[in-house]
PDB file of N, CA and C in Angstrom:
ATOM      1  N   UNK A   1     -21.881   9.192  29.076  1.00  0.00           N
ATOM      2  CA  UNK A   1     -20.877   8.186  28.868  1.00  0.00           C
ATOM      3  C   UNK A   1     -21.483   7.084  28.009  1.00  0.00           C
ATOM      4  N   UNK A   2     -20.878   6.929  26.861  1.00  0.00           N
ATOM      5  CA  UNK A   2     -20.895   5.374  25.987  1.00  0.00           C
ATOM      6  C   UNK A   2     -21.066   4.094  26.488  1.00  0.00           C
ATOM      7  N   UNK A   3     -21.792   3.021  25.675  1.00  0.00           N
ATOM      8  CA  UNK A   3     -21.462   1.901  26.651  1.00  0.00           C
ATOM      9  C   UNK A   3     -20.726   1.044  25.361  1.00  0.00           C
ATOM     10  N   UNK A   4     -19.958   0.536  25.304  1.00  0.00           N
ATOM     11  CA  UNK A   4     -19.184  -0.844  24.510  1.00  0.00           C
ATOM     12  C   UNK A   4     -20.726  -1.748  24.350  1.00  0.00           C
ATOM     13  N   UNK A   5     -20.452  -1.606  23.074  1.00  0.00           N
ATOM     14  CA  UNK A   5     -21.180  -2.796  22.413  1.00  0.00           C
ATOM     15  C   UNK A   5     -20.518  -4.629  22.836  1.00  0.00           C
ATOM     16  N   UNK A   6     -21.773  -4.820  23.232  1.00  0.00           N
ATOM     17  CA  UNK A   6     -21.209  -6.683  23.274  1.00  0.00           C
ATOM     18  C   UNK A   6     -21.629  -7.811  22.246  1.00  0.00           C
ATOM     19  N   UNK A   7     -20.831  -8.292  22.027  1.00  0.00           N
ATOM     20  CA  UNK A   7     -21.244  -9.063  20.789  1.00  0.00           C
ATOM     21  C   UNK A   7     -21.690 -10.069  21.266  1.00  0.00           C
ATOM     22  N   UNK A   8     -22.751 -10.707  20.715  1.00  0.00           N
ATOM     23  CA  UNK A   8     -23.552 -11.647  21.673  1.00  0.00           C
ATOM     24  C   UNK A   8     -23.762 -13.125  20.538  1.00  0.00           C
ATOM     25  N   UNK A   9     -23.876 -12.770  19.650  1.00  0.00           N
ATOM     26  CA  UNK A   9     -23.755 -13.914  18.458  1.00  0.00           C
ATOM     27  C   UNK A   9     -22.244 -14.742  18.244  1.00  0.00           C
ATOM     28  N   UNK A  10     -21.956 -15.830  17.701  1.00  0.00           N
ATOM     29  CA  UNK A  10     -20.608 -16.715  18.082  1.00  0.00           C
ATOM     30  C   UNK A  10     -20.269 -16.368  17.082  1.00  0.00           C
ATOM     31  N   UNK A  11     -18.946 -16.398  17.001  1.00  0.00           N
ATOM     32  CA  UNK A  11     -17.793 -16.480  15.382  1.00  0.00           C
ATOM     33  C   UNK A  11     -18.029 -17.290  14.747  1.00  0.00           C
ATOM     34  N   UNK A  12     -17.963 -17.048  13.718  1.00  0.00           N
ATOM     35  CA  UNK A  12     -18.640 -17.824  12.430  1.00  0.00           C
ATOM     36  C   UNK A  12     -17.404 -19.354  11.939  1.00  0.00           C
ATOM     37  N   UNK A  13     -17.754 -20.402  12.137  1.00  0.00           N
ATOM     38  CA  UNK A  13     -16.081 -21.230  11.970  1.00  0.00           C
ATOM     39  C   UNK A  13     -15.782 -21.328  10.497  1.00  0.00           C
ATOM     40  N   UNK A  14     -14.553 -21.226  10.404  1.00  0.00           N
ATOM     41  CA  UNK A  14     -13.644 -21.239   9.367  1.00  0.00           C
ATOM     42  C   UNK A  14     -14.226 -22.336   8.310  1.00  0.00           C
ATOM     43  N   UNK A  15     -14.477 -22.334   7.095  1.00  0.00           N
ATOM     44  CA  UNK A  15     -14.772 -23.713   6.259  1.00  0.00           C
ATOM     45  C   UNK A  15     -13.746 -23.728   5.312  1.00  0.00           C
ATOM     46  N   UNK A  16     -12.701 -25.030   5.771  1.00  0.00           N
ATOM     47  CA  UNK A  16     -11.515 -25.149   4.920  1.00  0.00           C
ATOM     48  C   UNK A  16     -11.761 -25.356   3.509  1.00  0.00           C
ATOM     49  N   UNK A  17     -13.052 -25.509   3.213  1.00  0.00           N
ATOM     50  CA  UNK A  17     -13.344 -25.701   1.861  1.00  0.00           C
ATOM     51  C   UNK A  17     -13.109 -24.441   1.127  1.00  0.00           C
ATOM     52  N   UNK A  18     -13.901 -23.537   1.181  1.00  0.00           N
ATOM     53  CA  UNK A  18     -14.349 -22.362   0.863  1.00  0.00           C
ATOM     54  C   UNK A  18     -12.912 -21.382   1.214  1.00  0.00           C
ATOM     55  N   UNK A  19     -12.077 -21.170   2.178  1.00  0.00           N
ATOM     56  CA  UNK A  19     -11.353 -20.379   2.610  1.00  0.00           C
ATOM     57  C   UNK A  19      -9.988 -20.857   1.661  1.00  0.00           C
ATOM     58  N   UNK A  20      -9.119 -19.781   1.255  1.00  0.00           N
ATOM     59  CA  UNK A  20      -8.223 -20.326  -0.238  1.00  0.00           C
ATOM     60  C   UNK A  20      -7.199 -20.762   0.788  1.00  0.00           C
ATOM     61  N   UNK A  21      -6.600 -21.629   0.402  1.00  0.00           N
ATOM     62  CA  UNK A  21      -5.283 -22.287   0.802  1.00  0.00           C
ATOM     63  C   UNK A  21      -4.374 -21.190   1.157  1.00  0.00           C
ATOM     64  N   UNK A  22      -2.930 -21.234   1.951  1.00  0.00           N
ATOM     65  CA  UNK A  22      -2.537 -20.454   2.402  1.00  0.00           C
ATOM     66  C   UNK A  22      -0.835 -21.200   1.480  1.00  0.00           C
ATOM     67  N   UNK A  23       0.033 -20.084   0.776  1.00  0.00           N
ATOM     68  CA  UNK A  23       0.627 -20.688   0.060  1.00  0.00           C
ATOM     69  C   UNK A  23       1.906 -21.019   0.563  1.00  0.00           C
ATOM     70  N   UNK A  24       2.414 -22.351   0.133  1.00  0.00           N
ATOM     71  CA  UNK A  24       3.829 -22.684   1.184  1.00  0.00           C
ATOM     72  C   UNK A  24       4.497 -22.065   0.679  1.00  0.00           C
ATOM     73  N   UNK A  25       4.557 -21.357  -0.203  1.00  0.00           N
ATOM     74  CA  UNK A  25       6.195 -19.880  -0.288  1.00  0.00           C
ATOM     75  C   UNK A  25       5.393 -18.668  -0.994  1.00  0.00           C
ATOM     76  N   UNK A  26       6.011 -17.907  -0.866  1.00  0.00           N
ATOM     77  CA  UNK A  26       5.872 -16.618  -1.233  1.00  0.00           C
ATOM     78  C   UNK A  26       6.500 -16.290  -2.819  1.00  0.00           C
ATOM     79  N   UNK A  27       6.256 -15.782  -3.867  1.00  0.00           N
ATOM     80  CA  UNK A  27       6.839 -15.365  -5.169  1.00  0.00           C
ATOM     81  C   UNK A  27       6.895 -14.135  -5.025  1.00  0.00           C
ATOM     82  N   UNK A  28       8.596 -13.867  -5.577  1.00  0.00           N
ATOM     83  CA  UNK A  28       8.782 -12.732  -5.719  1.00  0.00           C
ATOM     84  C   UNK A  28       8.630 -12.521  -6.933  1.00  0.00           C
ATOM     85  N   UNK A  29       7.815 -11.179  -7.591  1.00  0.00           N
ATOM     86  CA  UNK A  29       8.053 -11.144  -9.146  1.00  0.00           C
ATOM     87  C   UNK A  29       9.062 -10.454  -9.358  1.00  0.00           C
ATOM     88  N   UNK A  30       9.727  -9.493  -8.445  1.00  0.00           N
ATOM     89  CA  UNK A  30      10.789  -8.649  -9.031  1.00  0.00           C
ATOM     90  C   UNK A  30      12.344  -9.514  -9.077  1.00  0.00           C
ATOM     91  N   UNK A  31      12.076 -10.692  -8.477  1.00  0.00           N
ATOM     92  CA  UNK A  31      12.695 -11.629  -8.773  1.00  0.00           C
ATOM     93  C   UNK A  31      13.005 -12.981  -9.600  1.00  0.00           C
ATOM     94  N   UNK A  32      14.337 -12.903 -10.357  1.00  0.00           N
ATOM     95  CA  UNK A  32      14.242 -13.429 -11.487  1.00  0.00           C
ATOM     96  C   UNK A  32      15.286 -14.843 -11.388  1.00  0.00           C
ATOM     97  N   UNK A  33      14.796 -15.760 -12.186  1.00  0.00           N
ATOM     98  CA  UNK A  33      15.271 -17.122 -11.509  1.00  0.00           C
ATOM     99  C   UNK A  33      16.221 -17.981 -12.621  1.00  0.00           C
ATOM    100  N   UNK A  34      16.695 -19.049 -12.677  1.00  0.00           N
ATOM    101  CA  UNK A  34      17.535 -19.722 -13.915  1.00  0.00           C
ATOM    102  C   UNK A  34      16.028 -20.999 -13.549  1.00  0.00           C
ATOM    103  N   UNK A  35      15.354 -21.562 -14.829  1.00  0.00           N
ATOM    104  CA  UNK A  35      14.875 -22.683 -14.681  1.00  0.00           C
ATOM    105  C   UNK A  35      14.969 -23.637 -16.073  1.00  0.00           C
ATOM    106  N   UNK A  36      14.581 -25.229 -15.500  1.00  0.00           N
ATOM    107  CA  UNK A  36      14.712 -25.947 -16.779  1.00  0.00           C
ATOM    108  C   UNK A  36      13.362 -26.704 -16.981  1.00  0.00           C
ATOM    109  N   UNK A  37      13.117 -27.154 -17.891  1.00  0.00           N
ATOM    110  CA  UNK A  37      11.839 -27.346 -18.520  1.00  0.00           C
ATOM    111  C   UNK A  37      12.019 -29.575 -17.670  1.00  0.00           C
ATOM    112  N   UNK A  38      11.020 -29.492 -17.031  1.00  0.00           N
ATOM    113  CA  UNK A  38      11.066 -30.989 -16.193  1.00  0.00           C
ATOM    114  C   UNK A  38      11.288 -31.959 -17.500  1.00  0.00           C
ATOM    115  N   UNK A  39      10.307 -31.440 -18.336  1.00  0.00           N
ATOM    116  CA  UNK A  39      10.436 -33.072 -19.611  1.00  0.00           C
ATOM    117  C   UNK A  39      11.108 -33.388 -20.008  1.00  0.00           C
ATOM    118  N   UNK A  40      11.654 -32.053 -20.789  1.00  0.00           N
ATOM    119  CA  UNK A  40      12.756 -32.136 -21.600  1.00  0.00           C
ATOM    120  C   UNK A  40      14.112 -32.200 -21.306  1.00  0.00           C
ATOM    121  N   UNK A  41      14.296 -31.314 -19.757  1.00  0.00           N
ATOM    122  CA  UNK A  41      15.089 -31.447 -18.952  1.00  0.00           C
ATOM    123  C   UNK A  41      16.179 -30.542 -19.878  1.00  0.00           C
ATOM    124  N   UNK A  42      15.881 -29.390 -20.311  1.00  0.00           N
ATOM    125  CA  UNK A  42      16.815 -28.285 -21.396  1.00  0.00           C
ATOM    126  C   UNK A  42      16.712 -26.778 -20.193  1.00  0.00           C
ATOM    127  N   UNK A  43      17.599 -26.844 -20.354  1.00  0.00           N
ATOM    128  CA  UNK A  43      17.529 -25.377 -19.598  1.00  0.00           C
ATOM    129  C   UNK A  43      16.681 -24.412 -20.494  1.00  0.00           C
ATOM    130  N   UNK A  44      16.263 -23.534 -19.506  1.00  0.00           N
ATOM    131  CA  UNK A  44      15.827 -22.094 -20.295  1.00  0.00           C
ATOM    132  C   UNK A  44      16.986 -21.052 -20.233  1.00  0.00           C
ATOM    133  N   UNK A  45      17.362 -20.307 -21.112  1.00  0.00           N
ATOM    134  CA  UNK A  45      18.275 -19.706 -21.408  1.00  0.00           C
ATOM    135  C   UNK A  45      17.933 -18.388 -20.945  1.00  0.00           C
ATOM    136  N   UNK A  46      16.794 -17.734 -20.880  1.00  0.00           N
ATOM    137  CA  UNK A  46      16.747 -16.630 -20.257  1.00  0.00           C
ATOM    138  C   UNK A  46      16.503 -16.881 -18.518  1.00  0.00           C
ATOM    139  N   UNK A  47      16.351 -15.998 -17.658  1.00  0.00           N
ATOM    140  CA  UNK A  47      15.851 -16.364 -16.641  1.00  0.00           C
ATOM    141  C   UNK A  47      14.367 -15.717 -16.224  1.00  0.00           C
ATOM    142  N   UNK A  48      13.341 -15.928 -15.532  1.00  0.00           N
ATOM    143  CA  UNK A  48      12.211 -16.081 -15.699  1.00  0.00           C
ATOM    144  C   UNK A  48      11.743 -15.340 -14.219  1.00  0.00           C
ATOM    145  N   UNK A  49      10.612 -14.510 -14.147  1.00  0.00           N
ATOM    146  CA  UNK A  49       9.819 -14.618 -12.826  1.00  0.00           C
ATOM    147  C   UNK A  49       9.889 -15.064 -11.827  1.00  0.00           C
ATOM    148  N   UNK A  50      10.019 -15.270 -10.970  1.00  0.00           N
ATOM    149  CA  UNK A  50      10.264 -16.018  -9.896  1.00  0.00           C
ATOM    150  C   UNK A  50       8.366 -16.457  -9.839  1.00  0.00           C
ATOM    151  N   UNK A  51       7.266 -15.777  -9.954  1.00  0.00           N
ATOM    152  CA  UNK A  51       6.115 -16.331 -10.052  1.00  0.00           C
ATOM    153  C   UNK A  51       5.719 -16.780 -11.302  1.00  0.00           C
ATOM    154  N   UNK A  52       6.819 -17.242 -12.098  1.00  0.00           N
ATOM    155  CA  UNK A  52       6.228 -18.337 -12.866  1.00  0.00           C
ATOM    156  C   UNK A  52       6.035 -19.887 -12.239  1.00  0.00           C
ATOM    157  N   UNK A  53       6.782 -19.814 -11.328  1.00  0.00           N
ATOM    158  CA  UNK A  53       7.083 -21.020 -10.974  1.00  0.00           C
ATOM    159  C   UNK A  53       6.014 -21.439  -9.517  1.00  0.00           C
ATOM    160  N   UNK A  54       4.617 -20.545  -9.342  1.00  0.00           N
ATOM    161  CA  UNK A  54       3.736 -20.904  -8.617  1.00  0.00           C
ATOM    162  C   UNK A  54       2.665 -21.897  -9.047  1.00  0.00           C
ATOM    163  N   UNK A  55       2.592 -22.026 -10.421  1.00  0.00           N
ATOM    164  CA  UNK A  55       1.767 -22.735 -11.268  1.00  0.00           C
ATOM    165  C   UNK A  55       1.034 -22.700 -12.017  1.00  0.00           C
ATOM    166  N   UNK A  56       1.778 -21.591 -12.251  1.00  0.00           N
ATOM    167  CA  UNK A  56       1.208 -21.145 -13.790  1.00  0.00           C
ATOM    168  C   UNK A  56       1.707 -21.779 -14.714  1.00  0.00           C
ATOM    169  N   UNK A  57       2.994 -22.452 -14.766  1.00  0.00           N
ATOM    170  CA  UNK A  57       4.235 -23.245 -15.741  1.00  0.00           C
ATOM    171  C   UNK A  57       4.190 -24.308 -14.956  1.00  0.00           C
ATOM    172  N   UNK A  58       3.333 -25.466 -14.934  1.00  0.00           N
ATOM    173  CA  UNK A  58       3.739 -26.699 -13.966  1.00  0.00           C
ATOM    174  C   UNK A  58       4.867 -27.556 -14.606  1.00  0.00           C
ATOM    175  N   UNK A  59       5.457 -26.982 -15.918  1.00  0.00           N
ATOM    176  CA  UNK A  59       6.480 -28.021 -16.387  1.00  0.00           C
ATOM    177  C   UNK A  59       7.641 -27.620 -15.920  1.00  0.00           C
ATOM    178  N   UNK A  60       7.635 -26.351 -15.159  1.00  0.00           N
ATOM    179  CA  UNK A  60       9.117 -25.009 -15.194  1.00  0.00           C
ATOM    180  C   UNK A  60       9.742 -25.757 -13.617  1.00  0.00           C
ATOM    181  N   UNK A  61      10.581 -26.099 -13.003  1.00  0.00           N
ATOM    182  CA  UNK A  61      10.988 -26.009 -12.450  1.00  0.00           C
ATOM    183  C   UNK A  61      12.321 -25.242 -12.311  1.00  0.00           C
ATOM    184  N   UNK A  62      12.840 -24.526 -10.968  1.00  0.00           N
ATOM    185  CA  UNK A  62      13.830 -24.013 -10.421  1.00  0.00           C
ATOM    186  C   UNK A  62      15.298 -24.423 -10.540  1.00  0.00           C
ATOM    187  N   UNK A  63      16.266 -23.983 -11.217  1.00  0.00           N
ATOM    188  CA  UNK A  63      18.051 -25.117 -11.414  1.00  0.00           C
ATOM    189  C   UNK A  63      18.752 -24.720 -10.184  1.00  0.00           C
ATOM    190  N   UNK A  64      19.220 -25.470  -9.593  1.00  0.00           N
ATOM    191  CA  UNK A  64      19.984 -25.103  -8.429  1.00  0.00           C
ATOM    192  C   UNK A  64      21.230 -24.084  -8.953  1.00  0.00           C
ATOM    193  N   UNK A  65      22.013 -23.401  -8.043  1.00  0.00           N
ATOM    194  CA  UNK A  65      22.328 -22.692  -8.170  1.00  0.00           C
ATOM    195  C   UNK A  65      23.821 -22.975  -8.087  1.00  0.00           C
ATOM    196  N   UNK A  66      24.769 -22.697  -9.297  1.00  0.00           N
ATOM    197  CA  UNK A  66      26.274 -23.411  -9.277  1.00  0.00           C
ATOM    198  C   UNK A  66      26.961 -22.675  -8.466  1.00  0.00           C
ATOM    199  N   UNK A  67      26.705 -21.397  -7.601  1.00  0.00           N
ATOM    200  CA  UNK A  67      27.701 -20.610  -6.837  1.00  0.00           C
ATOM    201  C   UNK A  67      28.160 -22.076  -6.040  1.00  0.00           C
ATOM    202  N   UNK A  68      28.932 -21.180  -5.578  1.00  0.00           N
ATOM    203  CA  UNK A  68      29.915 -22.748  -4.013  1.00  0.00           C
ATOM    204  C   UNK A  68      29.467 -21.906  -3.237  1.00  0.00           C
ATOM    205  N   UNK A  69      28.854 -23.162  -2.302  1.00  0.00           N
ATOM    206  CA  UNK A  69      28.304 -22.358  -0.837  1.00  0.00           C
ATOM    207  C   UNK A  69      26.905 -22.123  -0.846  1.00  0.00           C
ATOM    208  N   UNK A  70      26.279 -21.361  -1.806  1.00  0.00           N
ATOM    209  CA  UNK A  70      24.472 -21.544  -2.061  1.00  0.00           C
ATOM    210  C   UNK A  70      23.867 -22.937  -2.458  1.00  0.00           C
TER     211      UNK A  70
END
């Protein structure tokens, strides 16, 4: 009969430095978005990635959405 190994050394603690941030939303890429340019404040005419808008484009923001009800 086996015996279970015991781990006898402590868990190593987390260093918030070093450990990557955990991201407040999720990007979909197969999802595609309407956005307008913050400066200029011009729409973009095509619609875009939905992970452009993680920060890779910090000028791109998201246009709300004209349905009624969303």
């Amino acid at each position: 009969m086996a015996t279970q190994k015991q781990v006898t050394e402590p868990a190593k603690p987390v260093d918030p430095v070093t450990e990557p941030a955990k991201p407040d939303r999720v990007y979909d890429p197969r999802k595609k978005v309407r956005v307008m340019d913050a400066k200029t404040k011009q729409v973009v005419r095509r619609t875009v990635p939905e992970t452009w808008l993680d920060g890779r484009f910090p000028n791109l923001v998201e246009t709300p959405s004209q349905k009624a009800g969303n």
